[in-house]
Protein backbone atom coordinates (compact mmCIF):
# COMPACT_ATOMS: atom_id res chain seq x y z
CA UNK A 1 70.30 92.25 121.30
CA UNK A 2 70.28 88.51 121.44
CA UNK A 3 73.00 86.59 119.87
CA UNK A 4 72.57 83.58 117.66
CA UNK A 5 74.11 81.49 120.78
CA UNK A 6 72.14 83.01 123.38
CA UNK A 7 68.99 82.64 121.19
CA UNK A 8 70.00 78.71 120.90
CA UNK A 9 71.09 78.65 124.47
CA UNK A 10 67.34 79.63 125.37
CA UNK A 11 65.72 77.82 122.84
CA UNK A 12 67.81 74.71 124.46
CA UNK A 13 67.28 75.40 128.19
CA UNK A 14 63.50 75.77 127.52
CA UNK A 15 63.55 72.23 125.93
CA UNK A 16 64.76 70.40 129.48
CA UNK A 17 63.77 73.03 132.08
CA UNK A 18 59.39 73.39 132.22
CA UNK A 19 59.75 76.66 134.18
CA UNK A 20 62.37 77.95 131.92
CA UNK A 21 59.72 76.77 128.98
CA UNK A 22 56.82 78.49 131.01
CA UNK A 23 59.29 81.50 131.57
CA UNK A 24 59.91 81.87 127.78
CA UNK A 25 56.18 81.96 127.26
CA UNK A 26 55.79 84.22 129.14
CA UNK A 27 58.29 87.00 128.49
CA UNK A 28 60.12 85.64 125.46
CA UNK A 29 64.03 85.33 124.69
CA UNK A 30 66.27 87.09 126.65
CA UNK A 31 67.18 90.62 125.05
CA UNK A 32 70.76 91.87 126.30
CA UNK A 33 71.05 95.21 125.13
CA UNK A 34 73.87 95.66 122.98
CA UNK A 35 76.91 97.82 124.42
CA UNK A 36 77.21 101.52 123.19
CA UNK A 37 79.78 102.56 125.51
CA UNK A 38 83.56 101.79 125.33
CA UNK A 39 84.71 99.22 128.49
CA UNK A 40 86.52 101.69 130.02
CA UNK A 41 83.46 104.21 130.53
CA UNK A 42 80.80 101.04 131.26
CA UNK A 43 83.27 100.19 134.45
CA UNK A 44 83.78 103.92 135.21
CA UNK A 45 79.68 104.41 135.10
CA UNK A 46 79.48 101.41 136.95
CA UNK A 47 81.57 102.56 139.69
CA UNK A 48 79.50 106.20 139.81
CA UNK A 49 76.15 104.49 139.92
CA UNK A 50 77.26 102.55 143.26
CA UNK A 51 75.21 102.95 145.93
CA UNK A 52 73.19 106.04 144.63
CA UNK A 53 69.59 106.12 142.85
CA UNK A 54 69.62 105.68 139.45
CA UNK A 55 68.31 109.40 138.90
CA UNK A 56 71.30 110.57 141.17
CA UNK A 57 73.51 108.48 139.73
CA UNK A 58 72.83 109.91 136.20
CA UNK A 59 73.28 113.47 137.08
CA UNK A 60 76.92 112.70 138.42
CA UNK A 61 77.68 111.09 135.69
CA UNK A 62 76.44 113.94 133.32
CA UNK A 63 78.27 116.42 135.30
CA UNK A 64 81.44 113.77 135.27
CA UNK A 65 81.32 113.89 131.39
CA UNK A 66 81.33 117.43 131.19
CA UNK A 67 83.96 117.58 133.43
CA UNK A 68 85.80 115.11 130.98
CA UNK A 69 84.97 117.63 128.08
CA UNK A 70 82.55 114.97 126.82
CA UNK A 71 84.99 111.96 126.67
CA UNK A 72 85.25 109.06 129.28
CA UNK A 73 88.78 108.07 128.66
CA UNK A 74 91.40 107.08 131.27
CA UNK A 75 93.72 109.75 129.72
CA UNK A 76 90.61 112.74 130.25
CA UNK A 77 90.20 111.04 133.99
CA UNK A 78 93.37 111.40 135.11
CA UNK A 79 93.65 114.50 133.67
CA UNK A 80 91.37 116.77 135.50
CA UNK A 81 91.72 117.58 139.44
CA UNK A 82 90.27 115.61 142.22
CA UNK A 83 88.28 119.41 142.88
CA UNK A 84 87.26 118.82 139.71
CA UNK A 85 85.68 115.38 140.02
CA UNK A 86 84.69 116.80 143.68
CA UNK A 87 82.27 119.23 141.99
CA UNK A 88 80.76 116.70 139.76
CA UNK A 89 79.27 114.84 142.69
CA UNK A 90 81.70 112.18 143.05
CA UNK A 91 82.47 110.84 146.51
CA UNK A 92 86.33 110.47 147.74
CA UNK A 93 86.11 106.76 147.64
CA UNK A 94 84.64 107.02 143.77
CA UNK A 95 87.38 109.34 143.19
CA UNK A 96 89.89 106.86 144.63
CA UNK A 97 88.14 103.92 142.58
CA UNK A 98 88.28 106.01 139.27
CA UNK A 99 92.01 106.93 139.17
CA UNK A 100 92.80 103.79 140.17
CA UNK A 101 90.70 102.25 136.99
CA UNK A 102 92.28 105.06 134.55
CA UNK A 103 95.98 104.33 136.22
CA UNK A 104 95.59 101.11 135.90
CA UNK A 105 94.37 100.91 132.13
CA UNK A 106 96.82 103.51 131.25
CA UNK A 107 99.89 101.45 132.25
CA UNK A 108 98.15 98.22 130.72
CA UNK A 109 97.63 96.36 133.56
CA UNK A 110 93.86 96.18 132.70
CA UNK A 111 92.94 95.60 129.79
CA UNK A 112 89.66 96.78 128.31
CA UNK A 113 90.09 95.81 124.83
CA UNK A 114 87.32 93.66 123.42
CA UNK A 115 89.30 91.20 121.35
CA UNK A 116 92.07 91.23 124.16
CA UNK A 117 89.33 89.95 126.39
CA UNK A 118 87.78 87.51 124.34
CA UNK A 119 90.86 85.63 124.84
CA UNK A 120 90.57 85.11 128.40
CA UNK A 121 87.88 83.19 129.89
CA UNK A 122 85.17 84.44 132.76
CA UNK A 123 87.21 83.76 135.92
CA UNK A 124 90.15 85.55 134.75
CA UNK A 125 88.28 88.79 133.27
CA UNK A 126 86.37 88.67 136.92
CA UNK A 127 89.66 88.41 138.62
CA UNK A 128 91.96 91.37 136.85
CA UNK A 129 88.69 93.75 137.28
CA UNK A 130 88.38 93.26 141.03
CA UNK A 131 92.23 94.41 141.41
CA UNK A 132 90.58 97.88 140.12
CA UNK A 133 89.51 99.29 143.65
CA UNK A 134 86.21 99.78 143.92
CA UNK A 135 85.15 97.45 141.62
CA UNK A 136 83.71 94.22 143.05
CA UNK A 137 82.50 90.64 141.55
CA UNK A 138 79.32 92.18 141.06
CA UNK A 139 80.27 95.03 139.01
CA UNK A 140 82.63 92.20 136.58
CA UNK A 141 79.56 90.10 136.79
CA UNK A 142 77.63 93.12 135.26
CA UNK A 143 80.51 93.85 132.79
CA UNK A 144 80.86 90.49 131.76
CA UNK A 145 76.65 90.05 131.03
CA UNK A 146 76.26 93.47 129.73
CA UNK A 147 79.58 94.60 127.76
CA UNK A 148 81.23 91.07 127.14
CA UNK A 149 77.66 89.86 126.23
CA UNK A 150 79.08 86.09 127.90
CA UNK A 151 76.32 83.19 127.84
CA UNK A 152 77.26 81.55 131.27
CA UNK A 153 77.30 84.37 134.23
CA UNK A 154 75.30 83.36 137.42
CA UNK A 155 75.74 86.60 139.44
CA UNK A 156 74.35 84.96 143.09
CA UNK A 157 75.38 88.00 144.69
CA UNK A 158 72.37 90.09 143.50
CA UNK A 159 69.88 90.25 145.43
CA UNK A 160 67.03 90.58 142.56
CA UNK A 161 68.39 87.08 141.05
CA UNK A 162 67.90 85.15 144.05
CA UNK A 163 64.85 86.76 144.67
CA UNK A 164 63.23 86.37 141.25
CA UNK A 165 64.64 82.58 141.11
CA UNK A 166 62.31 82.31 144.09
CA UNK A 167 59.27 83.92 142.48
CA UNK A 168 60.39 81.73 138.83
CA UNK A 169 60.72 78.34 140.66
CA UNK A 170 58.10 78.69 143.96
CA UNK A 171 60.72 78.71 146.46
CA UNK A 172 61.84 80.25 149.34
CA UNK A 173 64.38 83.19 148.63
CA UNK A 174 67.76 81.30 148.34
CA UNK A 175 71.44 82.34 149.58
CA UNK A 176 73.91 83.28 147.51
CA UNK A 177 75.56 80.06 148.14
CA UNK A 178 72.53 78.04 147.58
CA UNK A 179 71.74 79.74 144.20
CA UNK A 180 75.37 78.87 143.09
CA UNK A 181 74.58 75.25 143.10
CA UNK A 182 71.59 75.90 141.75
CA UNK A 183 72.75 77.35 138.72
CA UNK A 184 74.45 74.49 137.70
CA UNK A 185 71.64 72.73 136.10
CA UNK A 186 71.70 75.98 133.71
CA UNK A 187 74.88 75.83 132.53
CA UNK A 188 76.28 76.82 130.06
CA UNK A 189 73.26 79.14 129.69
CA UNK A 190 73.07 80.93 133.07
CA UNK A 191 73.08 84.55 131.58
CA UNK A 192 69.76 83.64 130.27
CA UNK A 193 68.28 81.96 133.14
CA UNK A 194 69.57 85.00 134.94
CA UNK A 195 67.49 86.96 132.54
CA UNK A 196 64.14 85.36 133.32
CA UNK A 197 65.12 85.66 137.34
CA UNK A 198 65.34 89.23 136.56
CA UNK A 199 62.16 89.16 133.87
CA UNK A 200 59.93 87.87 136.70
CA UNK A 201 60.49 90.59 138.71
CA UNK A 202 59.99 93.39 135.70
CA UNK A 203 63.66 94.24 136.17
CA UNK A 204 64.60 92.47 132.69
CA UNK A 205 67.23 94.27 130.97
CA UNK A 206 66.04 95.32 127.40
């Protein structure tokens, strides 16, 4: 999925950026694939894919739905018993981090609601996720690039972006910190020079 603005985004940051220009040669416009889950069950796969293989990670979370009789709702999470989420492969900090998401959703406090969210800007979407335990600025990052689809995320925090900025632009691997100011000559297009970071390494999503 690429959205009229991201395509123009790219088609913009190509024209004053050569290595974006020799990226998009290369490996085309960015492709963000569109969301099929609700935002509610993107953070609560999010959360089971921490820190586990991506083949482990997808068995838990098959056993997790069936749990959920098929339906990743906070109402169906916080209705089943920790043993329950126990036998689906969950850890006790994952439990922790999921009741705390479906708690927190089900007395409003997050809000997962698409148009609800298109009200409030990056920082602020970024900054009522993180309250969910469990869920760090990487995993809004990801929700904001993947479910939000937003045209300006810079997530310096993964590793593979700072590392394929290095391999994009011939230089050494840079910090977190040091990618941050980097980014700025992207803006307000950094979701799609985060793409081609990603791209270069033949991690690119889509």
């Amino acid at each position: 999925m690429l959205s009229e603005s991201h395509r123009a985004a790219a088609v913009e940051l190509a024209a004053r950026d050569p290595v974006v220009a020799r990226l998009a040669d290369t490996y085309g416009l960015p492709t963000y694939p569109a969301p099929t889950e609700t935002g509610f069950a993107s953070l609560a796969r999010a959360i089971t894919h921490q820190q586990l293989s991506n083949r482990s990670a997808e068995a838990i979370h098959r056993r997790l739905l069936d749990a959920l009789g098929g339906e990743m709702t906070a109402a169906a999470l916080l209705a089943v018993t920790d043993e329950d989420l126990r036998r689906a492969g969950l850890s006790l900090a994952k439990i922790l981090s999921l009741r705390d998401l479906a708690a927190k959703v089900a007395e409003g406090t997050v809000v997962l609601d698409r148009a609800a969210l298109a009200e409030q800007d990056d920082d602020t979407v970024v900054a009522n996720l993180t309250a969910v335990r469990g869920v760090g600025r990487w995993t809004a990052e990801m929700f904001l690039l993947f479910w939000l689809q937003r045209l300006d995320v810079w997530p310096t925090g993964d590793l593979s972006i700072r590392k394929g900025y290095a391999v994009a632009w011939e230089v050494p691997v840079p910090t977190a910190k040091e990618l941050d100011v980097l980014g700025e000559a992207f803006r307000p297009a950094r979701s799609v020079a985060a793409w081609y970071c990603w791209a270069v390494l033949g991690q690119a999503p889509g």
